[in-house]
Protein backbone atom coordinates (compact mmCIF):
# COMPACT_ATOMS: atom_id res chain seq x y z
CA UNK A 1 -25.44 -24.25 4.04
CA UNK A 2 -23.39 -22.08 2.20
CA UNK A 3 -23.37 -22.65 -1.62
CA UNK A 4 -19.96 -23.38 -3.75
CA UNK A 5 -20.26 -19.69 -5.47
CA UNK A 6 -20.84 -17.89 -1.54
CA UNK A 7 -17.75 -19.62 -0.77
CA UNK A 8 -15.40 -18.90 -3.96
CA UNK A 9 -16.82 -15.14 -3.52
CA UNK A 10 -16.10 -14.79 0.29
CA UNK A 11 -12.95 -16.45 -0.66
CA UNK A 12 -11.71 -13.91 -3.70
CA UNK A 13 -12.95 -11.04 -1.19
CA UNK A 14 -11.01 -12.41 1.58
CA UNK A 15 -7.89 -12.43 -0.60
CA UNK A 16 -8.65 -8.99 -2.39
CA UNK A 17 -5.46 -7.09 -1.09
CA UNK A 18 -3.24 -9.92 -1.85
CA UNK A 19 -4.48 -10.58 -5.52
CA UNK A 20 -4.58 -6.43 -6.13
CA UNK A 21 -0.91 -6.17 -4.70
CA UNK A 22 0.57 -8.73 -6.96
CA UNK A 23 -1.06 -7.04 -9.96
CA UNK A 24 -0.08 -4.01 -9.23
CA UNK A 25 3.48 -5.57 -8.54
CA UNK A 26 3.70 -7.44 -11.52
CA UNK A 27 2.14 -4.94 -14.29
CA UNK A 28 4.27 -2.31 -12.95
CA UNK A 29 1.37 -0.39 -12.42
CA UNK A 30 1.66 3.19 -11.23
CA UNK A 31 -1.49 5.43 -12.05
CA UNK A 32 -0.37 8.36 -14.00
CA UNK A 33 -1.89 10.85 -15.76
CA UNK A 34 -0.62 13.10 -18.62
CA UNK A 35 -2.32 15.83 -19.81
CA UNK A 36 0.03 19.12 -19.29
CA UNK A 37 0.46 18.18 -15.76
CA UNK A 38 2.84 14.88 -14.72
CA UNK A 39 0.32 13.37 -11.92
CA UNK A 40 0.73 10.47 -10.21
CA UNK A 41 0.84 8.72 -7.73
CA UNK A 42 1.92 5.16 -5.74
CA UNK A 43 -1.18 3.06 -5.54
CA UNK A 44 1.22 0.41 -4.08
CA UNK A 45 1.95 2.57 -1.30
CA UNK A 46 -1.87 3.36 -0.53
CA UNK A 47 -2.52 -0.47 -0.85
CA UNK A 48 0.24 -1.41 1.86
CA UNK A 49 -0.19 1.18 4.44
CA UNK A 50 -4.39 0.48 4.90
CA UNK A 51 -4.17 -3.08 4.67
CA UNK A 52 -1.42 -3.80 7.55
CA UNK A 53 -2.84 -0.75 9.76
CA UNK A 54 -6.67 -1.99 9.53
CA UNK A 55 -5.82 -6.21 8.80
CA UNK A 56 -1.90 -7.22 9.14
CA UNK A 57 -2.76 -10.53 8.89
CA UNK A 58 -3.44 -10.52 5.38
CA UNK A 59 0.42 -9.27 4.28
CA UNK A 60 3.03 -10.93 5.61
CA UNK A 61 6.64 -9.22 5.74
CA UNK A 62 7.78 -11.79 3.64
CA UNK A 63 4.83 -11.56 0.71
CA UNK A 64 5.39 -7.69 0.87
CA UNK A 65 9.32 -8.51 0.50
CA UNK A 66 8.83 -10.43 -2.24
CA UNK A 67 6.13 -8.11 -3.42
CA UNK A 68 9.34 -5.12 -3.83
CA UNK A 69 12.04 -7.76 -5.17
CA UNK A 70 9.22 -8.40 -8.25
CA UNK A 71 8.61 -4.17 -8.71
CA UNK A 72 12.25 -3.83 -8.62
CA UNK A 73 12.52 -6.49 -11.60
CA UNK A 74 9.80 -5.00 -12.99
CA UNK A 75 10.74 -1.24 -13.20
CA UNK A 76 14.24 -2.03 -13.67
CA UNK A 77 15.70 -0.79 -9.85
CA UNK A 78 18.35 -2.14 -7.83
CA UNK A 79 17.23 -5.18 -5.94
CA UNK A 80 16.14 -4.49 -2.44
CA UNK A 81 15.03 -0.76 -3.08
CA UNK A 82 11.17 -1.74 -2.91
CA UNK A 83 11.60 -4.02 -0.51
CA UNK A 84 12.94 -1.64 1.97
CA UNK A 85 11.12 1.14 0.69
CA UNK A 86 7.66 -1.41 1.37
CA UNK A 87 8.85 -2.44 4.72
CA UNK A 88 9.45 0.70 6.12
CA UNK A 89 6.13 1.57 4.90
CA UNK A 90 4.90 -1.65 6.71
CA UNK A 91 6.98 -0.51 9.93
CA UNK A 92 5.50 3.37 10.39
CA UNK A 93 1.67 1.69 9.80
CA UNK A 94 2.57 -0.49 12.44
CA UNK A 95 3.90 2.10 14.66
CA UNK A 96 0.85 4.07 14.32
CA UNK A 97 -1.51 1.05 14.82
CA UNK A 98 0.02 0.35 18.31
CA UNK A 99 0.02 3.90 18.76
CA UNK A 100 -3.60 4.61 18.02
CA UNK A 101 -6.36 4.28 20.15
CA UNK A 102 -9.48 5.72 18.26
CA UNK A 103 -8.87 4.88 14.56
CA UNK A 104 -9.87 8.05 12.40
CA UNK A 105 -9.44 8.94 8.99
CA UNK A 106 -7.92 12.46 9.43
CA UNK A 107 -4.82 10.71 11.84
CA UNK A 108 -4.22 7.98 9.05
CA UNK A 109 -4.32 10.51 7.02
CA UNK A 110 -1.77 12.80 7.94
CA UNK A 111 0.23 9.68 9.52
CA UNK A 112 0.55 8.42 5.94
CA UNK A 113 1.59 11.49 4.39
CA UNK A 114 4.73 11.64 6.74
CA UNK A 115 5.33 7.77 6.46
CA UNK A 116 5.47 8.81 2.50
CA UNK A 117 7.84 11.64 2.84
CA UNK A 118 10.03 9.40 5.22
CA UNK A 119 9.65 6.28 2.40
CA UNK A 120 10.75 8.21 -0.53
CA UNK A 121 13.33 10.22 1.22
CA UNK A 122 15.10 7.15 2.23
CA UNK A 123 14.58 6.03 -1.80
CA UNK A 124 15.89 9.63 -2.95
CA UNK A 125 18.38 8.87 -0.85
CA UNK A 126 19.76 5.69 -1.58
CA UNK A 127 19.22 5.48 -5.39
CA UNK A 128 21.08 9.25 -5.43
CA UNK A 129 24.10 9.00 -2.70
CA UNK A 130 24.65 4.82 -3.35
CA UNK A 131 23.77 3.83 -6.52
CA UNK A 132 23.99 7.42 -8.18
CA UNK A 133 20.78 7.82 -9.90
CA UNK A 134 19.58 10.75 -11.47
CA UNK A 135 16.15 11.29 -9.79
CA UNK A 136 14.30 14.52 -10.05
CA UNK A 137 12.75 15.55 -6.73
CA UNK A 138 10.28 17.43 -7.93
CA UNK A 139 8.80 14.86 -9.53
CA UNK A 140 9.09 12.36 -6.25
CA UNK A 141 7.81 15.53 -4.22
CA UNK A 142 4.84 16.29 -6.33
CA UNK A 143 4.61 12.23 -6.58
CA UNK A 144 4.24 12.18 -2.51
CA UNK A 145 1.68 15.02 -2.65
CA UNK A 146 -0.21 12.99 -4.81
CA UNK A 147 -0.48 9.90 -3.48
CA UNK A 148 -1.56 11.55 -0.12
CA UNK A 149 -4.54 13.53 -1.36
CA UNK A 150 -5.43 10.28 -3.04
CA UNK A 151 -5.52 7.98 0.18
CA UNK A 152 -8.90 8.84 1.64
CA UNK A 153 -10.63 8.57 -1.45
CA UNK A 154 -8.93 5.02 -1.68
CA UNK A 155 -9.18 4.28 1.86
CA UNK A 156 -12.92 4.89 2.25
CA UNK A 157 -13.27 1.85 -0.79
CA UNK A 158 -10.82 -0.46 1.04
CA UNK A 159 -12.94 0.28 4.49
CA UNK A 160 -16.14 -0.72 2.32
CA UNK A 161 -14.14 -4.27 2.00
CA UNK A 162 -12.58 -3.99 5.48
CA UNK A 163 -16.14 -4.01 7.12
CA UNK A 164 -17.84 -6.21 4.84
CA UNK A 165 -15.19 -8.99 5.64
CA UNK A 166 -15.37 -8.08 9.15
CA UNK A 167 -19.24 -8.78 9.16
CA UNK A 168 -19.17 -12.21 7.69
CA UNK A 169 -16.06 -12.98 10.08
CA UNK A 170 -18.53 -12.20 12.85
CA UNK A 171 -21.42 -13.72 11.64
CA UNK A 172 -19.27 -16.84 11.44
CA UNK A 173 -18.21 -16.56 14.82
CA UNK A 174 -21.42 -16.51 16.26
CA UNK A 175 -23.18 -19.64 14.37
């Protein structure tokens, strides 16, 4: 018999992704660093892609919708512009998890770096040519770069979770 402290643990673990995500949404939270160099990079994105290529069932469209209409309070944007930005995102992880057969790090990988490129072009593009932002790309460019030499390093911790919750969903099944 599983004690009450197992359970609130497997429980937090289970829920991980979704409590991380709303953090991250809520705090604005993108991890930059300044020293001479402006680094960063969209932990958000990172978050998203794994989590509905490896586990869709723990975002819904409509939490990760919800999830971009809160960033876009948050950092001040148009309404929507996360949201669609997120959902495409959710879309081209999608694509590639019907797509793949084998899942490898290397494909995600390089997957995710175009789904990036494609996600903040469309942004570029509709905060420049509708709204009429002033957005350096540069910055969004060296942004993207970023965030995809970042994503194996986080993916290999969100795997560590991945499996572990994986194990105890077997090991359930089987008592």
């Amino acid at each position: 018999m599983p004690t009450r402290s197992k359970i609130f643990y497997k429980s937090i673990l289970n829920s991980f992704p979704t409590i991380l995500l709303f953090i991250l949404v809520f705090t604005g939270f993108d991890l930059s660093i300044f020293y001479n160099l402006n680094i960063s990079f969209n932990f958000v994105y990172i978050l998203i892609f794994f989590w509905v290529l490896k586990k869709p069932e723990i975002f819904g469209f409509g939490l990760i919708f919800l999830s971009g209409i809160i960033n876009d309070v948050n950092l001040n944007f148009p309404i929507g512009i996360s949201s669609i930005n997120y959902l495409l995102l959710c879309a081209l992880a999608s694509f590639l998890r019907n797509r793949t057969l084998i899942p490898s790090l290397l494909y995600d990988w390089i997957f995710f770096f175009i789904s990036v490129l494609i996600v903040n072009s469309a942004n570029y593009s509709m905060l420049t040519l509708i709204f009429g932002s002033n957005i350096s790309y540069e910055i969004l460019m060296l942004n993207t770069f970023f965030t995809s030499l970042v994503y194996p390093i986080i993916a290999k911790i969100f795997n560590r979770i991945y499996i572990y919750n994986l194990r105890e969903e077997n090991a359930k099944s089987a008592r």
